[in-house]
C-alpha atoms as a PDB file:
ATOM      1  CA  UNK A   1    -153.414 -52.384  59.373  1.00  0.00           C
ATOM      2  CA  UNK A   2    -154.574 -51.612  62.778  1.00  0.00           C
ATOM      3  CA  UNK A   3    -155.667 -47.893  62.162  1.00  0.00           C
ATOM      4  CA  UNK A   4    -157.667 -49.619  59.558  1.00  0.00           C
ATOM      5  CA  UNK A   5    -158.956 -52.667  61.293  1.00  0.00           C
ATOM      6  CA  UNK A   6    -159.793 -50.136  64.471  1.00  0.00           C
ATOM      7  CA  UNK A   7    -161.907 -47.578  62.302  1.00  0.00           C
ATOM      8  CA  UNK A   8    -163.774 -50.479  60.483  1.00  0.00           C
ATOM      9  CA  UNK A   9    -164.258 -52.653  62.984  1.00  0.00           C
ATOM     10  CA  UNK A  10    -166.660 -50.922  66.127  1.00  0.00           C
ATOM     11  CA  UNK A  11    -166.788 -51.876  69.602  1.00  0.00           C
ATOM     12  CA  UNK A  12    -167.828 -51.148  72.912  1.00  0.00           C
ATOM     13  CA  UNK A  13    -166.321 -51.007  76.145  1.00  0.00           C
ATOM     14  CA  UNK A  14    -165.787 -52.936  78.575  1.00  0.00           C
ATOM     15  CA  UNK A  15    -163.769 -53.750  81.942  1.00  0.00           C
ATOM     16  CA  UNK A  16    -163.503 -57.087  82.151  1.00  0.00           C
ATOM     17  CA  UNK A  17    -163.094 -58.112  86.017  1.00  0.00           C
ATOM     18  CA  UNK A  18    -161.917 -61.150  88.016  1.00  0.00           C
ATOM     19  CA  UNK A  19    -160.656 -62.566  91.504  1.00  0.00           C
ATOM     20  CA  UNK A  20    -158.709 -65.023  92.837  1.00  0.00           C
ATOM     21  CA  UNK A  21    -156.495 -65.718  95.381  1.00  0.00           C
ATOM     22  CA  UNK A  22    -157.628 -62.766  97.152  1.00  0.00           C
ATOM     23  CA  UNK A  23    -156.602 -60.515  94.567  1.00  0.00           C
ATOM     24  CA  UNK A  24    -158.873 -58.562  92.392  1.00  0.00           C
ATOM     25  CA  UNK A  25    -158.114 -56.694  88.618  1.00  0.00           C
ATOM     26  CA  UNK A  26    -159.991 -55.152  85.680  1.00  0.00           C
ATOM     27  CA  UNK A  27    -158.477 -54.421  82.513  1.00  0.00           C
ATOM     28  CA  UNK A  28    -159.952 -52.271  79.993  1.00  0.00           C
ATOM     29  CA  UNK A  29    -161.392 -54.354  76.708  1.00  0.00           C
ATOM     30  CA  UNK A  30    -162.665 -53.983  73.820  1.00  0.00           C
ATOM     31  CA  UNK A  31    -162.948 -57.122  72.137  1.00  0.00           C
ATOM     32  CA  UNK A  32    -165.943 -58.978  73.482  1.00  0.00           C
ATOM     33  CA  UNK A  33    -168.838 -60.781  71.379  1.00  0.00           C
ATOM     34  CA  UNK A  34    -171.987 -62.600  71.972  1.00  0.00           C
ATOM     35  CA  UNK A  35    -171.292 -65.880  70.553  1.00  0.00           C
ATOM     36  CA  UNK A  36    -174.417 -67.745  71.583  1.00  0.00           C
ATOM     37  CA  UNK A  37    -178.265 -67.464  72.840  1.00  0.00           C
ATOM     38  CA  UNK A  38    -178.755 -70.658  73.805  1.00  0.00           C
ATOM     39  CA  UNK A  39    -176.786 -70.926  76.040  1.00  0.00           C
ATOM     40  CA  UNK A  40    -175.941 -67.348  76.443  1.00  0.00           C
ATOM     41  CA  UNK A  41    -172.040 -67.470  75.937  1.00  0.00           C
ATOM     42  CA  UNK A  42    -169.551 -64.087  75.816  1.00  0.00           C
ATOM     43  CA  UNK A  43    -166.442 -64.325  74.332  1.00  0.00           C
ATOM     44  CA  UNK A  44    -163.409 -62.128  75.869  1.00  0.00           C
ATOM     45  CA  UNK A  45    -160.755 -61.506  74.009  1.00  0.00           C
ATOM     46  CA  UNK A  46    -157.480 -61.205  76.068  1.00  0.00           C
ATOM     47  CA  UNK A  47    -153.751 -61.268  75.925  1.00  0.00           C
ATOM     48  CA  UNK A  48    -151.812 -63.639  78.505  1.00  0.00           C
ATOM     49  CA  UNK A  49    -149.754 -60.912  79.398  1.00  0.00           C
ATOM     50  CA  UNK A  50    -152.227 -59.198  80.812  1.00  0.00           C
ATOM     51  CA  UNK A  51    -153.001 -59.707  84.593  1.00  0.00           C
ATOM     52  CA  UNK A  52    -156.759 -60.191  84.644  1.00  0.00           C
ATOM     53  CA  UNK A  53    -155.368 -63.527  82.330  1.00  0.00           C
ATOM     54  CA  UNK A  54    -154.315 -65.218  84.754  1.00  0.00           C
ATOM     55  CA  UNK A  55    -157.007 -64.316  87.688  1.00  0.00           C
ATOM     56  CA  UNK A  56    -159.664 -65.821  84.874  1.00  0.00           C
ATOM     57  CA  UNK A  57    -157.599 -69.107  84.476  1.00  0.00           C
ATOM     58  CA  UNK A  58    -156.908 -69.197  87.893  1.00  0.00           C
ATOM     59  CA  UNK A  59    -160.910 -68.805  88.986  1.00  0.00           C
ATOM     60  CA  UNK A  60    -162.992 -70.024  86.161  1.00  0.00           C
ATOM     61  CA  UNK A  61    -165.091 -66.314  86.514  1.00  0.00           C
ATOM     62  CA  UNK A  62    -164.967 -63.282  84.854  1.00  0.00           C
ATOM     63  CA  UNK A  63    -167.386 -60.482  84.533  1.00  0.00           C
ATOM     64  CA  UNK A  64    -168.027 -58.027  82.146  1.00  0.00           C
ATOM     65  CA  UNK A  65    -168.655 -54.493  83.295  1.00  0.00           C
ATOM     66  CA  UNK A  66    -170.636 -52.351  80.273  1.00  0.00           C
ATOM     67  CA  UNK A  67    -168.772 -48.664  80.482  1.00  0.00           C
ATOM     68  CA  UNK A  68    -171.264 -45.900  79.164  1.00  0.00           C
ATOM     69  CA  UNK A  69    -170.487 -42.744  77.057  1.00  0.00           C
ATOM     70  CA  UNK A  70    -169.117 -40.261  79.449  1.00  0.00           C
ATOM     71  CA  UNK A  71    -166.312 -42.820  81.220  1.00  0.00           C
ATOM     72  CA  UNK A  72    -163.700 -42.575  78.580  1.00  0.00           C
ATOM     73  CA  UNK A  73    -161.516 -41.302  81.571  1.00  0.00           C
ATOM     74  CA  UNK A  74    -161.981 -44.727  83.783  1.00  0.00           C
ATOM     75  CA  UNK A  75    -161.404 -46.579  80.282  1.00  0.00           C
ATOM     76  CA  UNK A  76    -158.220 -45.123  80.074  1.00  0.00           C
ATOM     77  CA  UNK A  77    -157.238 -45.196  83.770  1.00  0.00           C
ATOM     78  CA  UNK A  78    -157.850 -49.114  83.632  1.00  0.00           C
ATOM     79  CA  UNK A  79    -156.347 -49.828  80.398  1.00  0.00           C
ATOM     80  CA  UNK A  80    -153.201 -47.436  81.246  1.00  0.00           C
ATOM     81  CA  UNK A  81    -152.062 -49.230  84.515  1.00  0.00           C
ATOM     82  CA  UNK A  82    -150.907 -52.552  85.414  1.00  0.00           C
ATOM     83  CA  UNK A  83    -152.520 -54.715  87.740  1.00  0.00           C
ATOM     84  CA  UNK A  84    -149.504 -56.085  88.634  1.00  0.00           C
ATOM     85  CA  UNK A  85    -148.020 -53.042  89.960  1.00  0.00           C
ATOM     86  CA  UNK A  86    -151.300 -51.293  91.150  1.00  0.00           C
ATOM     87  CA  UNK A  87    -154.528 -52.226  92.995  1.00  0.00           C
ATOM     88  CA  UNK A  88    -156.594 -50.848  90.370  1.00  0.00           C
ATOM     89  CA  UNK A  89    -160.063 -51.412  92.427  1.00  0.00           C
ATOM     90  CA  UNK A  90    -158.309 -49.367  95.514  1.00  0.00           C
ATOM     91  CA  UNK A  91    -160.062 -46.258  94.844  1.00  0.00           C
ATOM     92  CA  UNK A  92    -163.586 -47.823  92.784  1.00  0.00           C
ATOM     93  CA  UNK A  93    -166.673 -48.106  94.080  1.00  0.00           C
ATOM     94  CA  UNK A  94    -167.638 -51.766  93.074  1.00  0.00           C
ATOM     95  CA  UNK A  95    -169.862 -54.812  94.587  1.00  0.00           C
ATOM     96  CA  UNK A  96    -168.571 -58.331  94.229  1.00  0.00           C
ATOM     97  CA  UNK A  97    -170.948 -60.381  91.946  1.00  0.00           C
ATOM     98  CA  UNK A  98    -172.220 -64.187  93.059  1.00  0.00           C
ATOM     99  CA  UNK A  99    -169.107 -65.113  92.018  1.00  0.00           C
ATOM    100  CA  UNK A 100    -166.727 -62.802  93.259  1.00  0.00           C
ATOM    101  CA  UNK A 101    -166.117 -61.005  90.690  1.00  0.00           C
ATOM    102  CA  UNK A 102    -165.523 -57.272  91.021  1.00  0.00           C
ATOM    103  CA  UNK A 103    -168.651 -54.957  89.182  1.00  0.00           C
ATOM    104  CA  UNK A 104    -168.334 -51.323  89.089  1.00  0.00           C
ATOM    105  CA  UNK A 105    -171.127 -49.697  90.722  1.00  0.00           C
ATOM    106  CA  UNK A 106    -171.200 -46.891  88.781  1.00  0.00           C
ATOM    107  CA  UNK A 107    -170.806 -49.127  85.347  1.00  0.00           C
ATOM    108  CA  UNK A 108    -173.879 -48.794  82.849  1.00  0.00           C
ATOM    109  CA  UNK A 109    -174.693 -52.546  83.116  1.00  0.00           C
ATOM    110  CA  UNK A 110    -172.479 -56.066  84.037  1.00  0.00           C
ATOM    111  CA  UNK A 111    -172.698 -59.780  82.975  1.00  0.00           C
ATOM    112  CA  UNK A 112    -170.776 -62.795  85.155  1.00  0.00           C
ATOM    113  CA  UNK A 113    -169.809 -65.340  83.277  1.00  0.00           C
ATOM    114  CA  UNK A 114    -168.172 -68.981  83.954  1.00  0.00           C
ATOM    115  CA  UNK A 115    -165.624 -69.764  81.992  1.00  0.00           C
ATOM    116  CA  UNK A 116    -166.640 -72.938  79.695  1.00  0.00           C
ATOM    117  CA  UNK A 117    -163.683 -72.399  76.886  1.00  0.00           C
ATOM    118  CA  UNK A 118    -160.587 -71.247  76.255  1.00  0.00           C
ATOM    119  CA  UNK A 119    -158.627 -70.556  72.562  1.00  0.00           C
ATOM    120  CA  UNK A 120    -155.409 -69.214  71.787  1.00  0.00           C
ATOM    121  CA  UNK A 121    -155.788 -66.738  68.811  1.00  0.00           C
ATOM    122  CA  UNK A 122    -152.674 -65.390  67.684  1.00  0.00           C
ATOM    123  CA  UNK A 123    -151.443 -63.033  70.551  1.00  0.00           C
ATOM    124  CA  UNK A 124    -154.627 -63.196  72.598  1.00  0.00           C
ATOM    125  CA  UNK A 125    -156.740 -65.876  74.280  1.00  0.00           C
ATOM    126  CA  UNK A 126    -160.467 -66.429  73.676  1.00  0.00           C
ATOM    127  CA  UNK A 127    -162.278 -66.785  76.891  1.00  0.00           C
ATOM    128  CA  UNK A 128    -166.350 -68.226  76.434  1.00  0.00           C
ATOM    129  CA  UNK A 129    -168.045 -67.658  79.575  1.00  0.00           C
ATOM    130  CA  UNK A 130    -171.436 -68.504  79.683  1.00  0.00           C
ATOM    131  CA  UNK A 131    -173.498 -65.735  81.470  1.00  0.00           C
ATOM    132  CA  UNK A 132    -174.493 -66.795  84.782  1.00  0.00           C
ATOM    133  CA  UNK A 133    -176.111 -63.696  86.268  1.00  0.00           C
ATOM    134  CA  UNK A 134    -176.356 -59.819  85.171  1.00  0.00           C
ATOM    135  CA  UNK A 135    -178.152 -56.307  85.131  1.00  0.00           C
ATOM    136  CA  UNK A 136    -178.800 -53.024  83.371  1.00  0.00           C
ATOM    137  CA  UNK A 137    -177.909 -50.947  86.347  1.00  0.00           C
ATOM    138  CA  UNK A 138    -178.129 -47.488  84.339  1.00  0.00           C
ATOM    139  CA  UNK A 139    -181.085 -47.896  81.867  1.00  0.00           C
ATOM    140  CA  UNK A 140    -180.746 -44.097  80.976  1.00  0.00           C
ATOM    141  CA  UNK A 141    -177.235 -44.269  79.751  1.00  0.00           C
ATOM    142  CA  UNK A 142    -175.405 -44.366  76.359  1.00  0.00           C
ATOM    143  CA  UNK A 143    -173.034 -47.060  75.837  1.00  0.00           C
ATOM    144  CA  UNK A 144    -169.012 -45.907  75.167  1.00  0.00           C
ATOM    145  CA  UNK A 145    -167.644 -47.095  71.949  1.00  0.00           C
ATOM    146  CA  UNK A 146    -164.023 -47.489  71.566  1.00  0.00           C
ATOM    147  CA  UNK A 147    -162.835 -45.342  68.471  1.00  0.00           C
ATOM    148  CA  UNK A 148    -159.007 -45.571  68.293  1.00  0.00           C
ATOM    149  CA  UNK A 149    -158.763 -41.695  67.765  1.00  0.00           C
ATOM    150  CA  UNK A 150    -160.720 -40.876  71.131  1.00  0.00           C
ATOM    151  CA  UNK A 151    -158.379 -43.393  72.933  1.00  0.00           C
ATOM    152  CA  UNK A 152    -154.952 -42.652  71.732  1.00  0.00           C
ATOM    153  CA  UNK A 153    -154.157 -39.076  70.438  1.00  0.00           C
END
């Protein structure tokens, strides 16, 4: 079912970012919605395993970080290592947002978001943040969509 579900279904992506207790992550995602205009609410779909999990729990923030076309290679690089076991921002360029929150600087365009809900769905947790500042920081650029073949050959 997922080879089906993952050409059927398309997404962009994303590195969803977070801080707290002086440490910082961003984990590779593809399974982020609008949910609402008014107010403007994103929905993050994340497992508990992951590390950025807990850092969103933990602060209440998370931020969205729009990856365009040609950074399939940073998609990979954060969705390939652990947060646990490495400081993935070590060697990015990034700005913290109002927040805190880590944005790439070279991402195509970011959204922060306060978390105002949390759901468990089966093996992943539904974060709603409500989008509480943002920018298009590369206008110009293509956004990357995640199609399972590109990803995992």
């Amino acid at each position: 079912m997922q080879g089906i579900i993952s050409k059927a279904i398309t997404h962009g992506v994303y590195i969803v970012t977070a801080q707290a207790n002086g440490k910082k992550n961003g984990m590779t995602a593809a399974w982020i919605s609008q949910v609402s205009f008014k107010p403007p609410l994103i929905m993050a779909a994340i497992a508990p395993a992951r590390f950025t999990h807990g850092l969103i729990k933990a602060s209440g923030y998370f931020a969205l970080n729009t990856l365009s076309e040609d950074q399939i290679e940073l998609a990979k690089y954060f969705g390939t290592h652990s947060g646990k076991q490495v400081d993935k921002m070590a060697n990015i360029a990034y700005f913290e947002s109002g927040k805190g929150c880590p944005i790439l600087k070279e991402a195509m365009a970011y959204l922060e978001c306060k978390l105002v809900n949390a759901f468990e769905a089966g093996d992943h947790t539904l974060f709603i943040g409500q989008v509480i500042e943002g920018e298009v920081l590369r206008p110009e650029k293509r956004p990357l969509l995640f199609i399972w073949d590109k990803f995992f050959k």
